[in-house]
C-alpha atoms as a PDB file:
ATOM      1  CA  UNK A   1     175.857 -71.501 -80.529  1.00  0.00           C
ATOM      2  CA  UNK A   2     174.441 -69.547 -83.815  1.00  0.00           C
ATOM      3  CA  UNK A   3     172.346 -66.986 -83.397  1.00  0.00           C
ATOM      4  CA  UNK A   4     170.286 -65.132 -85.827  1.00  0.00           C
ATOM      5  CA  UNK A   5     171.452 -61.354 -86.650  1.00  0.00           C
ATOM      6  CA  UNK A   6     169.293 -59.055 -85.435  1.00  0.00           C
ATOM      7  CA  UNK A   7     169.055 -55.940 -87.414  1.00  0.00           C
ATOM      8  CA  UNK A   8     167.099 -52.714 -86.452  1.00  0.00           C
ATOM      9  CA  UNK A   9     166.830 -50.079 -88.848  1.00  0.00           C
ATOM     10  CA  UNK A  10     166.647 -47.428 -86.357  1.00  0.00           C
ATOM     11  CA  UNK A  11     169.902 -46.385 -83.285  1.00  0.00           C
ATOM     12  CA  UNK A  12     170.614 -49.268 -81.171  1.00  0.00           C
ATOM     13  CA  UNK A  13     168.190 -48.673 -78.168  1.00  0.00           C
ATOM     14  CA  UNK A  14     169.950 -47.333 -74.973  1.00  0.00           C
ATOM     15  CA  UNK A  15     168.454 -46.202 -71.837  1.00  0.00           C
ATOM     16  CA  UNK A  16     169.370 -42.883 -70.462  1.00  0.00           C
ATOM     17  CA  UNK A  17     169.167 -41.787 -66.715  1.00  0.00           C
ATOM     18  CA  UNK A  18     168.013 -38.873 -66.016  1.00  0.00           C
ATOM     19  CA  UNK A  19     168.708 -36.495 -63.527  1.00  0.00           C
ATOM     20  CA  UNK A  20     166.583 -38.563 -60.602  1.00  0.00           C
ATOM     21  CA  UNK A  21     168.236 -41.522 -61.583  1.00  0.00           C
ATOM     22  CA  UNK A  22     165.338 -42.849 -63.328  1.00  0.00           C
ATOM     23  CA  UNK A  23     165.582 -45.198 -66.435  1.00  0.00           C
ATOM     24  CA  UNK A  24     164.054 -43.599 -69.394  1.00  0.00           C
ATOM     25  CA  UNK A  25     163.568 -46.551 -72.280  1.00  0.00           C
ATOM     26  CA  UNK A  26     163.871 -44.840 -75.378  1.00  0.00           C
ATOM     27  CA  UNK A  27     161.831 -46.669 -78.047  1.00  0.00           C
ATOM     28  CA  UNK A  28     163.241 -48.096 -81.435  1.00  0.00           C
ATOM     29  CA  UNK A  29     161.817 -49.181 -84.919  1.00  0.00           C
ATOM     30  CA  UNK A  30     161.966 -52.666 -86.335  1.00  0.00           C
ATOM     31  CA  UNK A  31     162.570 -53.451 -89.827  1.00  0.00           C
ATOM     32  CA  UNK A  32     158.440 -53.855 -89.812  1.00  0.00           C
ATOM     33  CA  UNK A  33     158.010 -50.038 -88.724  1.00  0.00           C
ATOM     34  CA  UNK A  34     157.012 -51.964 -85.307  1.00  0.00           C
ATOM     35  CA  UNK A  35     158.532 -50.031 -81.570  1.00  0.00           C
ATOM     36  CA  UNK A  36     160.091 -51.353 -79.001  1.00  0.00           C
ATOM     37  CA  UNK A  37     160.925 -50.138 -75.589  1.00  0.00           C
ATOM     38  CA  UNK A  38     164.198 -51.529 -74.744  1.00  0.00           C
ATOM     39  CA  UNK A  39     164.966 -50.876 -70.892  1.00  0.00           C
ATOM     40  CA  UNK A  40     167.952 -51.490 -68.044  1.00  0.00           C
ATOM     41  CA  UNK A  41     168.228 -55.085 -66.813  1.00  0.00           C
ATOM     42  CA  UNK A  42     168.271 -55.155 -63.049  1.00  0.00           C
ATOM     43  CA  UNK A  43     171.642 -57.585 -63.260  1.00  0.00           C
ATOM     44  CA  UNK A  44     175.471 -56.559 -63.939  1.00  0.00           C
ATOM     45  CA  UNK A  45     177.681 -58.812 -63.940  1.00  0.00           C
ATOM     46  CA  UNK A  46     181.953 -57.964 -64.279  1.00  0.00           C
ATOM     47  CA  UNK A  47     183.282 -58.388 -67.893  1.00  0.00           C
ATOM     48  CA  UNK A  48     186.155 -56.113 -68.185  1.00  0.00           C
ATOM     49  CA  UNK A  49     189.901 -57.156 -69.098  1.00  0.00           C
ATOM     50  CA  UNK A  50     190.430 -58.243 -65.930  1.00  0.00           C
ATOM     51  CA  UNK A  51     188.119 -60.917 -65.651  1.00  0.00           C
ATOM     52  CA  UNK A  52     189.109 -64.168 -67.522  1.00  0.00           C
ATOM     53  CA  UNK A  53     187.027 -66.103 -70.089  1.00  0.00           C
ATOM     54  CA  UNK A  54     185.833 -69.175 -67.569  1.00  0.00           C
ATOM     55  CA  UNK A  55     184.998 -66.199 -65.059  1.00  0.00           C
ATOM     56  CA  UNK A  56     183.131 -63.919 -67.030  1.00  0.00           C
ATOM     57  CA  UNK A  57     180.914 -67.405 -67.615  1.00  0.00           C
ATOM     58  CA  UNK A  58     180.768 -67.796 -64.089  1.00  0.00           C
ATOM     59  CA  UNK A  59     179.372 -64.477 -63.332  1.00  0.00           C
ATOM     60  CA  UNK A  60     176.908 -64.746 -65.620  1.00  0.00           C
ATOM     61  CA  UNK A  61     175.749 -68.152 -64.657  1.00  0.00           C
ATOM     62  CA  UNK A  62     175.263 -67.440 -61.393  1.00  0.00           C
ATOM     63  CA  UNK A  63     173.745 -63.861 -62.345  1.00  0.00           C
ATOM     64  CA  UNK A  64     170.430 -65.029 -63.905  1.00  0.00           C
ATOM     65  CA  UNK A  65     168.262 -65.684 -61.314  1.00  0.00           C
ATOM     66  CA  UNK A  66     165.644 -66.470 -64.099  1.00  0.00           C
ATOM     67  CA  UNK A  67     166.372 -70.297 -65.641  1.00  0.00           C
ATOM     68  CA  UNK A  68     166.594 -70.795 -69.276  1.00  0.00           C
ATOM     69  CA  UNK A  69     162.879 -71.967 -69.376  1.00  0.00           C
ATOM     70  CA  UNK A  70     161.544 -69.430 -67.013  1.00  0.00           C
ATOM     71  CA  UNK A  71     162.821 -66.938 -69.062  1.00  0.00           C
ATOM     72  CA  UNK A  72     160.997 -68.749 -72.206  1.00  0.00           C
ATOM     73  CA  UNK A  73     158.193 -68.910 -70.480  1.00  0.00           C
ATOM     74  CA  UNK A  74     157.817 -65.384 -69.636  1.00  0.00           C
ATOM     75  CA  UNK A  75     158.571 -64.294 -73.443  1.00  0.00           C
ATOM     76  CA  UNK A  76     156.125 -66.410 -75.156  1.00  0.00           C
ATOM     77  CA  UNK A  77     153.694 -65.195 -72.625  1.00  0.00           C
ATOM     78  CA  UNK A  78     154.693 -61.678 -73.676  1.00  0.00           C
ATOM     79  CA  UNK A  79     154.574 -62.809 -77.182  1.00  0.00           C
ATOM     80  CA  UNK A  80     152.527 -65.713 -78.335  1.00  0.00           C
ATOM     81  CA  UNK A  81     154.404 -68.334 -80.525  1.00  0.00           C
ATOM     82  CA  UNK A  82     156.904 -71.354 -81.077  1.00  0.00           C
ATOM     83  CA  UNK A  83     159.785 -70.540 -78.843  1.00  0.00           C
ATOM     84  CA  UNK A  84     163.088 -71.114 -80.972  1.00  0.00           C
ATOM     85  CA  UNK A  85     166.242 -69.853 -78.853  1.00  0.00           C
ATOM     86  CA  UNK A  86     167.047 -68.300 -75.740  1.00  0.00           C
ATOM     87  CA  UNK A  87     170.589 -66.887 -74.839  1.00  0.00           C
ATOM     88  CA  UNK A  88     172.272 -65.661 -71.881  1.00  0.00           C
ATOM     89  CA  UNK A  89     174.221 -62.309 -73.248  1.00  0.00           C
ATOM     90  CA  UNK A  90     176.018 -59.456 -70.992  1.00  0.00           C
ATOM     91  CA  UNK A  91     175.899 -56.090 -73.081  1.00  0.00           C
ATOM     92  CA  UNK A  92     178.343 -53.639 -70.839  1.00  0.00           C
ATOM     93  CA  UNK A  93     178.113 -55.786 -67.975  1.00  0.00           C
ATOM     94  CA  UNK A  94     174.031 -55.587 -68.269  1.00  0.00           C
ATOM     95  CA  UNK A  95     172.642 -59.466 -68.431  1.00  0.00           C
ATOM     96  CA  UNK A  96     169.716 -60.069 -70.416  1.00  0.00           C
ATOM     97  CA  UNK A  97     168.330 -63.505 -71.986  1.00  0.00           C
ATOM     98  CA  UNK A  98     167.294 -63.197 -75.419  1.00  0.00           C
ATOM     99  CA  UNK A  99     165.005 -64.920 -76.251  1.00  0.00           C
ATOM    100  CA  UNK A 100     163.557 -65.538 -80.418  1.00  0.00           C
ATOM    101  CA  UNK A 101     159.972 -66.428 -81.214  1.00  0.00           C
ATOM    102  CA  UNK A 102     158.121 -67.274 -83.746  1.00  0.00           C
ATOM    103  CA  UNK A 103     155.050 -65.526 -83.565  1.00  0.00           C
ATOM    104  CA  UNK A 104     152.118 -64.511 -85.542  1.00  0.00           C
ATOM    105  CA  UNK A 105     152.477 -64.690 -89.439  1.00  0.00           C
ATOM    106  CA  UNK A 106     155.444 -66.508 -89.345  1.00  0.00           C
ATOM    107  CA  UNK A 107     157.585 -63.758 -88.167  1.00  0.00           C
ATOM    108  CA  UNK A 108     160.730 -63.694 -86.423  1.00  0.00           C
ATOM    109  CA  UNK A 109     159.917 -62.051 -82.683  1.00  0.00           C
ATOM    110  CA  UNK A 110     163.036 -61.083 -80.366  1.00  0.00           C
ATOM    111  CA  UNK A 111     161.872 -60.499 -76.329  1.00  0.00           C
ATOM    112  CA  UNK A 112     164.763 -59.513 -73.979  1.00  0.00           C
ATOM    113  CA  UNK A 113     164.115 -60.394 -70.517  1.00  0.00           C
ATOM    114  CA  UNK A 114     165.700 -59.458 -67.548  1.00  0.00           C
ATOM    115  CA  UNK A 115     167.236 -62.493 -65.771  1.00  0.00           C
ATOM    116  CA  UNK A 116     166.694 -60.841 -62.230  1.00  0.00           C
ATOM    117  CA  UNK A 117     163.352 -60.502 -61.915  1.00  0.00           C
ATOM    118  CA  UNK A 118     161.404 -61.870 -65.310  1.00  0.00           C
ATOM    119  CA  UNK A 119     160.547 -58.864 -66.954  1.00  0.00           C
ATOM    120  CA  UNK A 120     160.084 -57.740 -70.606  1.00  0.00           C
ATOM    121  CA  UNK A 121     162.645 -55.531 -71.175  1.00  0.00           C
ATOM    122  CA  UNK A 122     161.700 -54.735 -74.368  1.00  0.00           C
ATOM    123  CA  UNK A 123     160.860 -56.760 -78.113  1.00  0.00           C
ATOM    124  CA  UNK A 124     161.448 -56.405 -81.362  1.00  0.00           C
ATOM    125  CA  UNK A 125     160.533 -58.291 -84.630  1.00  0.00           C
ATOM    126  CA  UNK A 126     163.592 -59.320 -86.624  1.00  0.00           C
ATOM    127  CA  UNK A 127     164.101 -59.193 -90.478  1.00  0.00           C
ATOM    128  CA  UNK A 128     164.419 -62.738 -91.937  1.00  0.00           C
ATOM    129  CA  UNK A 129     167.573 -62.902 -93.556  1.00  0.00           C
ATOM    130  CA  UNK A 130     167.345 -66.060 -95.057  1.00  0.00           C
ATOM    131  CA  UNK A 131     164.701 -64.679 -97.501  1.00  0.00           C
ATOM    132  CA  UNK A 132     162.863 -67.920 -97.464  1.00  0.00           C
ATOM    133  CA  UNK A 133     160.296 -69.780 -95.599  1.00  0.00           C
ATOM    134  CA  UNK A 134     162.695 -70.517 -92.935  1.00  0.00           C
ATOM    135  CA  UNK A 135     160.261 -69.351 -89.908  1.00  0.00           C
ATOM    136  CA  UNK A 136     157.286 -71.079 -91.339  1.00  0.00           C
ATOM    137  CA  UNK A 137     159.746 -74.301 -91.563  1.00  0.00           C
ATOM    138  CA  UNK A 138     161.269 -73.987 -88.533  1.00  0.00           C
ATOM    139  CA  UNK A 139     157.660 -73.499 -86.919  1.00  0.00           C
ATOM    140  CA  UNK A 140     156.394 -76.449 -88.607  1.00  0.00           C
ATOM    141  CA  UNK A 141     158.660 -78.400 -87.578  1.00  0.00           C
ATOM    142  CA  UNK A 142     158.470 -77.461 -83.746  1.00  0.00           C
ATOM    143  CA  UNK A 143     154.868 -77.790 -83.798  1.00  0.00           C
ATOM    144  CA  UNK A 144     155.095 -81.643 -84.317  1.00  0.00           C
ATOM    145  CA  UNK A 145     158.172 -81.824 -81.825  1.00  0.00           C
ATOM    146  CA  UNK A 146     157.114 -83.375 -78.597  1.00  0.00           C
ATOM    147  CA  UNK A 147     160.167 -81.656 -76.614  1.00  0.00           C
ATOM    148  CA  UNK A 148     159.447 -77.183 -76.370  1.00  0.00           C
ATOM    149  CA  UNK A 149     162.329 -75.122 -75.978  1.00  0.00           C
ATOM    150  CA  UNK A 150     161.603 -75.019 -72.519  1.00  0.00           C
ATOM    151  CA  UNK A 151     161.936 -79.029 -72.036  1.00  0.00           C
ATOM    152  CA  UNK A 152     165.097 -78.875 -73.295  1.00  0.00           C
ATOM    153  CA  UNK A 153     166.005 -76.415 -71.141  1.00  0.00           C
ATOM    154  CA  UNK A 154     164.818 -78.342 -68.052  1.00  0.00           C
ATOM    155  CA  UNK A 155     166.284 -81.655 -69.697  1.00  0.00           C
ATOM    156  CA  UNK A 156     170.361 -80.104 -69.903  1.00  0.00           C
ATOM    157  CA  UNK A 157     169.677 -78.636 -66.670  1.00  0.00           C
ATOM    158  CA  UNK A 158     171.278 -81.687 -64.865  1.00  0.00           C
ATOM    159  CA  UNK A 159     174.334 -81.208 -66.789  1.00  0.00           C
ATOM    160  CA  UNK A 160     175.259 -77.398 -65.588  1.00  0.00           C
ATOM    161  CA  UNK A 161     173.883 -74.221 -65.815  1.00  0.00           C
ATOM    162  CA  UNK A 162     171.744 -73.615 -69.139  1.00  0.00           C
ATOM    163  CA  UNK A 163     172.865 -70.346 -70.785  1.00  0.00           C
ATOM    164  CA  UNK A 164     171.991 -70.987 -74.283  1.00  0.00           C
ATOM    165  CA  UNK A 165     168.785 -73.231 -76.095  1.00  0.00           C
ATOM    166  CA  UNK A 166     168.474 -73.069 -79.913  1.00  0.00           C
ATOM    167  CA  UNK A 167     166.579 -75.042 -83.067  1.00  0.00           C
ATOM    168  CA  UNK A 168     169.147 -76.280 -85.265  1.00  0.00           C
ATOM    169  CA  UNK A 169     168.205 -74.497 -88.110  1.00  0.00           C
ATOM    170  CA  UNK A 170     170.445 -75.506 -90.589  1.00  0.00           C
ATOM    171  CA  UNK A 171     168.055 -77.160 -93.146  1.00  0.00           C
ATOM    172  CA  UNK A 172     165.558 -79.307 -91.527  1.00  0.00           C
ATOM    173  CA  UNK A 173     165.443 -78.853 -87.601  1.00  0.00           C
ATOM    174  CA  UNK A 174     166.706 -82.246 -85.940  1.00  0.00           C
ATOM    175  CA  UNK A 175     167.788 -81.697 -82.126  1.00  0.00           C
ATOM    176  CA  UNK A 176     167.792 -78.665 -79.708  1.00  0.00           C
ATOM    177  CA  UNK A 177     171.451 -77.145 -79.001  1.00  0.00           C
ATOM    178  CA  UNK A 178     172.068 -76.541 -75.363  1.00  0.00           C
ATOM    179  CA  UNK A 179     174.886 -75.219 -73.881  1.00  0.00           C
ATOM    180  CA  UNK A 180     175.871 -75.079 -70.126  1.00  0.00           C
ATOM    181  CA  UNK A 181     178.520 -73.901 -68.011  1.00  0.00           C
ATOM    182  CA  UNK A 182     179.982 -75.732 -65.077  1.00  0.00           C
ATOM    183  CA  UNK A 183     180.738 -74.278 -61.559  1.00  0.00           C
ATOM    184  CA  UNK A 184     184.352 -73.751 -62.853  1.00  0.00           C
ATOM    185  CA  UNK A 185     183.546 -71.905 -66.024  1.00  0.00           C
ATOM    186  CA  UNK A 186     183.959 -74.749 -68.588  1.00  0.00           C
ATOM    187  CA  UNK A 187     180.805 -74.606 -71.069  1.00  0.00           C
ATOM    188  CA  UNK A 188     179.493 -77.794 -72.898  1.00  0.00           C
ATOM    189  CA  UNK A 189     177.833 -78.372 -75.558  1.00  0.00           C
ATOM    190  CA  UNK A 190     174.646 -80.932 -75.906  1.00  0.00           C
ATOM    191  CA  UNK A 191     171.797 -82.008 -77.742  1.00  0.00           C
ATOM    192  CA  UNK A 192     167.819 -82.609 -76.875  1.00  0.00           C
ATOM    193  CA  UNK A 193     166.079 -84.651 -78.883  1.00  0.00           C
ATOM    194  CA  UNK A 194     162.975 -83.414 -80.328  1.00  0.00           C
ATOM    195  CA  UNK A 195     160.831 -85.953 -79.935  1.00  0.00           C
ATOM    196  CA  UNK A 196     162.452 -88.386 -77.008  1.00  0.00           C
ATOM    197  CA  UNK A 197     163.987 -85.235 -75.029  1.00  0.00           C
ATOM    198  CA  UNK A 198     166.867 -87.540 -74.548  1.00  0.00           C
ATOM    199  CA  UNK A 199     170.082 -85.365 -74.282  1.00  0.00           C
ATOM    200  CA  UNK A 200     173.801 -86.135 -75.793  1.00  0.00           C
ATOM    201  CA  UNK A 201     176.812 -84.700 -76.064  1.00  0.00           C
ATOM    202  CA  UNK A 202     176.753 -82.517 -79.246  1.00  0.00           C
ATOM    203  CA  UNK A 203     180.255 -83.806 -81.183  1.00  0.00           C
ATOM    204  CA  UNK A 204     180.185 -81.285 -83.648  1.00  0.00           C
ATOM    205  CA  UNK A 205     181.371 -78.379 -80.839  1.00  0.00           C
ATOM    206  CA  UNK A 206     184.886 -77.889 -80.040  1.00  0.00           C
ATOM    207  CA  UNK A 207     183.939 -79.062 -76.549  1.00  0.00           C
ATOM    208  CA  UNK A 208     183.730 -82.958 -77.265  1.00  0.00           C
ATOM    209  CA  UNK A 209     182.448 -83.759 -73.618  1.00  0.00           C
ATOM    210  CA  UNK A 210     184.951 -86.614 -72.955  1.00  0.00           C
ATOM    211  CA  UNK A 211     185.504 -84.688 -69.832  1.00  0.00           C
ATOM    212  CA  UNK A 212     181.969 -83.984 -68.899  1.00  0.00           C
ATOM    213  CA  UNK A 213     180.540 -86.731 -67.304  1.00  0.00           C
ATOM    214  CA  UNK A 214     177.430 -84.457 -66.338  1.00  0.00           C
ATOM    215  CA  UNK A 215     179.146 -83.446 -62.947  1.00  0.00           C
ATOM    216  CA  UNK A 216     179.570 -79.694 -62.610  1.00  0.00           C
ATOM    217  CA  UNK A 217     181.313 -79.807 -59.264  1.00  0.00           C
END
């Protein structure tokens, strides 16, 4: 799945313990001069060596508590906007969904939220990259889509666990990317149509789906 690059301009935000044991967020600038307070999510999940590839996705499957459009839902009520991807990332063994928005002005909005309990961890707006209109395109575009990041979500949901939604954004958006992973580990890779909601197997992905007949067991 692609992701856009998020770049602060300030030190990655960390949260420190102190001496009570008592997460301290330490806030961070945007490239906008705008904070954010970037705190612990409540979920670990093992992603050392020792773990294989197909595990490490199991683990963090059945880590988020939160669903893919839960955890949409609680961003965009954190930040107003078009919802445009959510992701299910471990960061030293920490899960978080990340989840992008388009927000006011056009602008790029990143909200982590913790996949145990539903909380902001913290937000961020994101530079645009692409130096173009390509938030006020992609918005556009999702305004007149009759299937949300959140459908989507729910729509894949049948085929495994959802750990990723994103807006094709390359050129014009056409379909929501989903992937999911299985009970066994396997991820797949689909597509949500933006105005029917109808999903497909996304042939583009090294995963072709010829084994996924939308049976995780």
């Amino acid at each position: 799945m692609k992701r856009r690059t998020t770049v602060i301009s300030a030190i990655a935000a960390v949260a420190l313990l102190g001496a009570g044991g008592t997460a301290t967020a330490v806030a961070v600038s945007g490239d906008d001069g705008s904070s954010s307070s970037a705190k612990q999510s409540s979920v670990r999940v093992k992603d050392d060596d020792g773990v294989s590839d197909d595990q490490e996705e199991i683990n963090e499957a059945k880590g988020a508590k939160v669903k893919a459009e839960d955890a949409i839902a609680a961003a965009l009520k954190h930040t107003p906007g078009t919802a445009v991807g959510a992701d299910l990332d471990s960061d030293d063994g920490r899960l978080v969904w990340d989840v992008d928005v388009i927000g006011s002005g056009d602008k790029w909005q990143h909200v982590e939220i913790d996949p145990g309990t539903g909380k902001v961890l913290g937000s961020h707006t994101e530079r645009d990259d692409d130096g173009d209109d390509s938030a006020a395109r992609v918005a556009a575009t999702l305004k007149d889509a009759s299937t949300s990041a959140e459908d989507a979500a729910k729509a894949a949901a049948s085929k495994g666990t959802v750990t990723s939604v994103d807006a094709d954004d390359d050129g014009s958006v056409k379909v929501w990317e989903v992937e999911t992973t299985s009970k066994n580990g396997t991820e797949h890779d689909w597509h949500v149509d933006l105005q029917s909601g109808a999903v497909t197997v996304d042939h583009s992905s090294d995963d072709d789906g010829s084994d996924d007949d939308g049976d995780d067991d």
